[in-house]
C-alpha atoms as a PDB file:
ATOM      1  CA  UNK A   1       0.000   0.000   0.000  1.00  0.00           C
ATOM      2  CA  UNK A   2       0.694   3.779  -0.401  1.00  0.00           C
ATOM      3  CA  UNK A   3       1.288   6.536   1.910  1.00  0.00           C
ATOM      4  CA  UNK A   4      -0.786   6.525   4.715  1.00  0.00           C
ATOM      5  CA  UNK A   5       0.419   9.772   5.863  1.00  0.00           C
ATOM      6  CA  UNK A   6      -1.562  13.420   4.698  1.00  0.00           C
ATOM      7  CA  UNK A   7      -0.720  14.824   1.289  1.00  0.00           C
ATOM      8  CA  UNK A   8      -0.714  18.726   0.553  1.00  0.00           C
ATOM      9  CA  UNK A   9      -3.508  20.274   1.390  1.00  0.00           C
ATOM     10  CA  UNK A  10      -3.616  22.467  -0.902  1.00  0.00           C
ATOM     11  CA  UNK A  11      -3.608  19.762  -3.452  1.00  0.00           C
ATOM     12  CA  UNK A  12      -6.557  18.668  -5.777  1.00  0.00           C
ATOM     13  CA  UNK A  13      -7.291  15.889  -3.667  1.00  0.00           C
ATOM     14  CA  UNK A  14      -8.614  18.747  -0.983  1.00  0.00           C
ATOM     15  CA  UNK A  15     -11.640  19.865  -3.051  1.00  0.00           C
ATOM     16  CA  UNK A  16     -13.152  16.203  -3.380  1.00  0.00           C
ATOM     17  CA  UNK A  17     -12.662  16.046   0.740  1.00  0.00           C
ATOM     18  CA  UNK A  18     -14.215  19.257   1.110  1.00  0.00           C
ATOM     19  CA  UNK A  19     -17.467  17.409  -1.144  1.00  0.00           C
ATOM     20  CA  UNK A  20     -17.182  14.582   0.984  1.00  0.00           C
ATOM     21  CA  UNK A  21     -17.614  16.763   3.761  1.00  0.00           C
ATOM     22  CA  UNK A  22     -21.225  18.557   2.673  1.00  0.00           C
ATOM     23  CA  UNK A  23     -21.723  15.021   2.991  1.00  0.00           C
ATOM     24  CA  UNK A  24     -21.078  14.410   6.220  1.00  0.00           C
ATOM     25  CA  UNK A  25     -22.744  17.554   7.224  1.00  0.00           C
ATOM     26  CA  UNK A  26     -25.947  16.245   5.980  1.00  0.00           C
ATOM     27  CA  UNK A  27     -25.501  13.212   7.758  1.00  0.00           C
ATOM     28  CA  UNK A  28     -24.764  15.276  10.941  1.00  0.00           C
ATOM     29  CA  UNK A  29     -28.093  17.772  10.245  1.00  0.00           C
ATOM     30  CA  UNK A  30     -30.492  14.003   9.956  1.00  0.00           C
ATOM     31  CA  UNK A  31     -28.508  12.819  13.255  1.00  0.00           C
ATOM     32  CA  UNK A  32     -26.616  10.783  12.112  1.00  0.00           C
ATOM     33  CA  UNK A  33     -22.831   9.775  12.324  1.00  0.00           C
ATOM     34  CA  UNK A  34     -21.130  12.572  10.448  1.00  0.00           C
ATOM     35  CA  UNK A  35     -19.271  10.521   7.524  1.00  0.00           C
ATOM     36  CA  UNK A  36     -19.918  11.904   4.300  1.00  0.00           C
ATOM     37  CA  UNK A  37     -18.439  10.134   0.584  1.00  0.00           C
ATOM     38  CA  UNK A  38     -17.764  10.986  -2.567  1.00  0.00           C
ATOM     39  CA  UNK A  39     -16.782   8.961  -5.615  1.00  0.00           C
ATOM     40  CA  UNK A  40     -14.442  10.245  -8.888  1.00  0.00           C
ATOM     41  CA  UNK A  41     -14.293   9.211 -11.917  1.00  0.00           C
ATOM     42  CA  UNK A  42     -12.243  10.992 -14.647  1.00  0.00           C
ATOM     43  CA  UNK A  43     -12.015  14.302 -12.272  1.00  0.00           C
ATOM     44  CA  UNK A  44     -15.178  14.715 -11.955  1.00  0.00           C
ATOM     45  CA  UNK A  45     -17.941  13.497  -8.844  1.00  0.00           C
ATOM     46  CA  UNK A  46     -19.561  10.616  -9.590  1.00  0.00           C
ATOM     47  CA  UNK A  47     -21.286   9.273  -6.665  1.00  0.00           C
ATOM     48  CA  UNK A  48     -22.113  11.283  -3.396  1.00  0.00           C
ATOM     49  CA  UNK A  49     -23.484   9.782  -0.117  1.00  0.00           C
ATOM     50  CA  UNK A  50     -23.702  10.332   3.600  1.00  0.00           C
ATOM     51  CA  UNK A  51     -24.385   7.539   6.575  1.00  0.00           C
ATOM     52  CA  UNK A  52     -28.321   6.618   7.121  1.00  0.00           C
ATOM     53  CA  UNK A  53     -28.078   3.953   9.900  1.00  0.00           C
ATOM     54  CA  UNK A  54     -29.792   5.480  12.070  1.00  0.00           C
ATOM     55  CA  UNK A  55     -32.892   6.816   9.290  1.00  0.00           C
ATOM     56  CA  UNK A  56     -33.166   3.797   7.302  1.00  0.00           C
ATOM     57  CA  UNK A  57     -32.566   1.457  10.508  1.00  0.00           C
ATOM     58  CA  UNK A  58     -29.855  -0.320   8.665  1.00  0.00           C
ATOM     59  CA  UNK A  59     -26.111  -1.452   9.818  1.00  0.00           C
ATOM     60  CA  UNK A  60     -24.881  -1.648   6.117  1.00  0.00           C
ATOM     61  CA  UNK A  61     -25.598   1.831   5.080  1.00  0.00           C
ATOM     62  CA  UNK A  62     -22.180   3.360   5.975  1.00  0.00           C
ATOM     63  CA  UNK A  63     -21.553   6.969   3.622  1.00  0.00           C
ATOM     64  CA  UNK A  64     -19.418   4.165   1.341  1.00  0.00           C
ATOM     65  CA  UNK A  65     -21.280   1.874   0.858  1.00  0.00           C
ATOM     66  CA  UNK A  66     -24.232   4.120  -0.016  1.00  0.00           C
ATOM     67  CA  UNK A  67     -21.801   5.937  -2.277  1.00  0.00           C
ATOM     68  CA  UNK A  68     -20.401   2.854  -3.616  1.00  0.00           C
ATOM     69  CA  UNK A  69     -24.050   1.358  -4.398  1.00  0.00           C
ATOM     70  CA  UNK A  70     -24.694   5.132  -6.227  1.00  0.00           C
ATOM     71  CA  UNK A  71     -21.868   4.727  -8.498  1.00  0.00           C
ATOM     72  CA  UNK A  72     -22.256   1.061  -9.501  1.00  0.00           C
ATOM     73  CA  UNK A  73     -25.789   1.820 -10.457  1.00  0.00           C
ATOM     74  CA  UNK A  74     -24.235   5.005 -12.706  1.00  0.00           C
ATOM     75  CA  UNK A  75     -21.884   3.311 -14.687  1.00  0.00           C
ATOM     76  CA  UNK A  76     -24.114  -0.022 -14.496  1.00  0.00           C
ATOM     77  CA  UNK A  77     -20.966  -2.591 -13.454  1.00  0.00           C
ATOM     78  CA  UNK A  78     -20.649  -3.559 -10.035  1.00  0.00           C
ATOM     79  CA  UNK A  79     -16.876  -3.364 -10.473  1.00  0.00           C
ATOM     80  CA  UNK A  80     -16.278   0.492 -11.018  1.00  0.00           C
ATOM     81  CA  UNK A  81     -12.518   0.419 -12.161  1.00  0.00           C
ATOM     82  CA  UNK A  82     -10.602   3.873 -12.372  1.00  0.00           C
ATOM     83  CA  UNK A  83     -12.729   5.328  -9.458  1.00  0.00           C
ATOM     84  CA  UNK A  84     -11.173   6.901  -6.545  1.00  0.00           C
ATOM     85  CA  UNK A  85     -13.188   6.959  -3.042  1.00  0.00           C
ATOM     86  CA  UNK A  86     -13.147  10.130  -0.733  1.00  0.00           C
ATOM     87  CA  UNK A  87     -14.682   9.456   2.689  1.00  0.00           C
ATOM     88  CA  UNK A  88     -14.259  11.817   5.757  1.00  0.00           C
ATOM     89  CA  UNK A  89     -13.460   9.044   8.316  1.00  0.00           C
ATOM     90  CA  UNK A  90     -10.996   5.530   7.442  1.00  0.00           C
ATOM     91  CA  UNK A  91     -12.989   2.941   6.448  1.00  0.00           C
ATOM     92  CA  UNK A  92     -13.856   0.184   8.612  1.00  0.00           C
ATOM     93  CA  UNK A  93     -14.094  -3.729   7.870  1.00  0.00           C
ATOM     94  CA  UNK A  94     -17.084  -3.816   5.943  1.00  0.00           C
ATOM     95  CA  UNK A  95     -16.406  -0.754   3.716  1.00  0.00           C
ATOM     96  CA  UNK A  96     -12.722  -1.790   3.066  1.00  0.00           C
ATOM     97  CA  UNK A  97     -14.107  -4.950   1.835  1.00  0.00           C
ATOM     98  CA  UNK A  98     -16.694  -3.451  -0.236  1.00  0.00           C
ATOM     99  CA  UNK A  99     -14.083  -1.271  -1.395  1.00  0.00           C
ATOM    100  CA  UNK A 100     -11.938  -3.972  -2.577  1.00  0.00           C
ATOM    101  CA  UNK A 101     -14.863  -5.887  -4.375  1.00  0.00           C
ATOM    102  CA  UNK A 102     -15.827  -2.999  -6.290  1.00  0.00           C
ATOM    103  CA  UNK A 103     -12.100  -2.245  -7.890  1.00  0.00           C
ATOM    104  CA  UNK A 104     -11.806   1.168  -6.838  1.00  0.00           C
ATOM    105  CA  UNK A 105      -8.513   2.491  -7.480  1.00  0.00           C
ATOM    106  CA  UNK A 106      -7.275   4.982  -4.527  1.00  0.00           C
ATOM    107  CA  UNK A 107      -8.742   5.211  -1.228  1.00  0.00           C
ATOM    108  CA  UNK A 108      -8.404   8.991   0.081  1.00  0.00           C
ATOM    109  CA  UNK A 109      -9.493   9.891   3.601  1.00  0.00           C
ATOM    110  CA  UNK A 110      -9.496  12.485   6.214  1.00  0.00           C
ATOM    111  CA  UNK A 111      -9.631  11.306  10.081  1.00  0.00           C
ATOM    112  CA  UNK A 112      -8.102   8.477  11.373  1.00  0.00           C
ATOM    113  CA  UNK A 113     -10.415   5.951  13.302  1.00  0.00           C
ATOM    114  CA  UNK A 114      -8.120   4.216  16.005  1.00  0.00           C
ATOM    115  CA  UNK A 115     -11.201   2.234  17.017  1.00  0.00           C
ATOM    116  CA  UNK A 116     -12.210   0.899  13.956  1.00  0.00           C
ATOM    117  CA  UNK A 117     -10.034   1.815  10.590  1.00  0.00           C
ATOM    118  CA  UNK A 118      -9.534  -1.307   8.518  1.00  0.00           C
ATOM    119  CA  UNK A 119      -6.850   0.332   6.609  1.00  0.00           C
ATOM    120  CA  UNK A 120      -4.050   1.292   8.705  1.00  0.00           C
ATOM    121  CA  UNK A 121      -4.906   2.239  12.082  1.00  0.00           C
ATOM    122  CA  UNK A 122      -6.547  -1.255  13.619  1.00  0.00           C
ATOM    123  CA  UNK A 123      -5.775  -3.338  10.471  1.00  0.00           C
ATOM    124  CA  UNK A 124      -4.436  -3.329   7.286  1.00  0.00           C
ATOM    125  CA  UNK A 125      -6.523  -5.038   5.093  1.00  0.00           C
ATOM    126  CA  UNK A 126      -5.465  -2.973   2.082  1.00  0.00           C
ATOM    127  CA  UNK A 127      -2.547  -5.006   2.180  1.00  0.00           C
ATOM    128  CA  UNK A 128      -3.469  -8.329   2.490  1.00  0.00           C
ATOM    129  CA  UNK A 129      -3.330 -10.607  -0.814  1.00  0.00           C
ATOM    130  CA  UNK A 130      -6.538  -9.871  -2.791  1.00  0.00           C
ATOM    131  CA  UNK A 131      -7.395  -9.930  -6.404  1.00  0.00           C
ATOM    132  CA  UNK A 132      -7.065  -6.188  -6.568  1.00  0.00           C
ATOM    133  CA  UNK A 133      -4.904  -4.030  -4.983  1.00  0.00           C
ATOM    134  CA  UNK A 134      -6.405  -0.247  -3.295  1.00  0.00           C
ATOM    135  CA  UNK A 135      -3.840   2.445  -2.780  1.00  0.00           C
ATOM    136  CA  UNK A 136      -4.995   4.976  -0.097  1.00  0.00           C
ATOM    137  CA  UNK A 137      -3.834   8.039   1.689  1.00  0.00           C
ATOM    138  CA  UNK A 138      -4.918   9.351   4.604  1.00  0.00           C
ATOM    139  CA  UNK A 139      -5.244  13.069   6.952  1.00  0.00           C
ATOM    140  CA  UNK A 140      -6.470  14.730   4.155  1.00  0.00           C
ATOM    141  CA  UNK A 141      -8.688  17.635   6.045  1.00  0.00           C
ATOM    142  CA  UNK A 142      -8.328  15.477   9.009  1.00  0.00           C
ATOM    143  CA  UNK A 143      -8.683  18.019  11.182  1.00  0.00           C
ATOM    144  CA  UNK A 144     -11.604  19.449   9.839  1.00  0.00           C
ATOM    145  CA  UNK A 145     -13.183  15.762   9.280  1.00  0.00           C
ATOM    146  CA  UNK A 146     -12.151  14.600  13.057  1.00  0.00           C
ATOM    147  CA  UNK A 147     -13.633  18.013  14.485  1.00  0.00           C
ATOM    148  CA  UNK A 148     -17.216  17.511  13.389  1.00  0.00           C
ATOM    149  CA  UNK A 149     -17.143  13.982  14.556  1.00  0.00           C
ATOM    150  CA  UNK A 150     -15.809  15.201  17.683  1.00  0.00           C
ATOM    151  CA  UNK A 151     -18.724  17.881  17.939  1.00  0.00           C
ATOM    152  CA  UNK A 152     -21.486  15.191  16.958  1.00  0.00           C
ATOM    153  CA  UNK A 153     -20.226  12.786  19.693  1.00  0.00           C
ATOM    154  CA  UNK A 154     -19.712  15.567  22.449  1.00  0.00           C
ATOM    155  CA  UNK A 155     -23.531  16.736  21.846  1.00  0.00           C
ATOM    156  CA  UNK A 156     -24.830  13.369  21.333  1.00  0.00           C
ATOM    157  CA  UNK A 157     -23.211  12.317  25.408  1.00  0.00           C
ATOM    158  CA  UNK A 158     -24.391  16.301  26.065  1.00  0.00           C
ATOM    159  CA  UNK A 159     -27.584  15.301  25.111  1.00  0.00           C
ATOM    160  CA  UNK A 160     -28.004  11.662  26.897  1.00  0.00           C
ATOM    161  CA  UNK A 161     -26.850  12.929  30.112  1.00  0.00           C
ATOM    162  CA  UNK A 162     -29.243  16.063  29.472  1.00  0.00           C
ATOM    163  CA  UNK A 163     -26.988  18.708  29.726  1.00  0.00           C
ATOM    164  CA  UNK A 164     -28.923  22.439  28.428  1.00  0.00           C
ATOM    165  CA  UNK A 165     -28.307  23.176  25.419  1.00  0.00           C
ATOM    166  CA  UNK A 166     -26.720  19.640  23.666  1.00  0.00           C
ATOM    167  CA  UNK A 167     -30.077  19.621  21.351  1.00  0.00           C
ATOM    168  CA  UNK A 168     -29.666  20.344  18.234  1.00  0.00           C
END
């Protein structure tokens, strides 16, 4: 695998985060986990999408794989080859894999997930010997994608222990 260390901000990679991240701030305004995604194809978006587990009541529908789903049905192929994947938070197990059965290219995120990131910070499974290979990079934005998961979570406990002021 690739650099898992931030790239230049000020790169071209930073305006597909900063898509990703209207994402997540729609996911954030329905209450839910603040991931947002974005797929690219050719330079241009392809695929957007945002977590709903929470509104749709279902554990598969992590911002990737809703994005993921979104772009197969675009270009009609369940393998979406020359794509690259922006996502606000490291993917965990069940997006990696998804990730890995749908051929996308590169793998660019923002925040590290030391509880959960399949891809370098709790695993690796980038690396492991599959039938395609993903390159990804990661900290792009990650301080702007770690601060809004860091809000949601603070107001979410805020709001359980009832704290004025946590609703949003």
């Amino acid at each position: 695998m690739t650099a898992k260390t931030p790239i230049s901000e000020d790169s071209s990679h930073e305006s597909f985060m900063r898509a990703a991240l209207k994402e997540a701030q729609k996911a954030y305004d329905l209450g839910e986990s603040p991931i947002g995604c974005v797929i690219v194809k050719d330079g241009k978006i392809i695929a957007r999408g945002h977590n709903l587990r929470q509104t749709k009541q279902d554990a598969t529908l992590h911002a990737e794989m809703v994005t993921i789903s979104k772009a197969c049905r675009k270009l009609s192929a369940w393998h979406i080859f020359d794509c690259d994947l922006y996502v606000t938070l490291e993917p965990c197990y069940m997006c990696a894999g998804a990730i890995i059965q749908s051929h996308i290219r590169h793998v660019y995120f923002g925040a590290f997930d030391p509880k959960g990131g399949a891809v370098c910070s709790c695993s690796h499974l980038f690396d492991l010997p599959h039938n395609h290979h993903v390159e990804a990079t990661g900290g792009i934005l990650k301080d702007e994608c770690s601060d809004l998961l860091k809000k949601f979570f603070r107001e979410l406990r805020d709001q359980k222990k009832g704290r004025p002021g946590s609703a949003r």
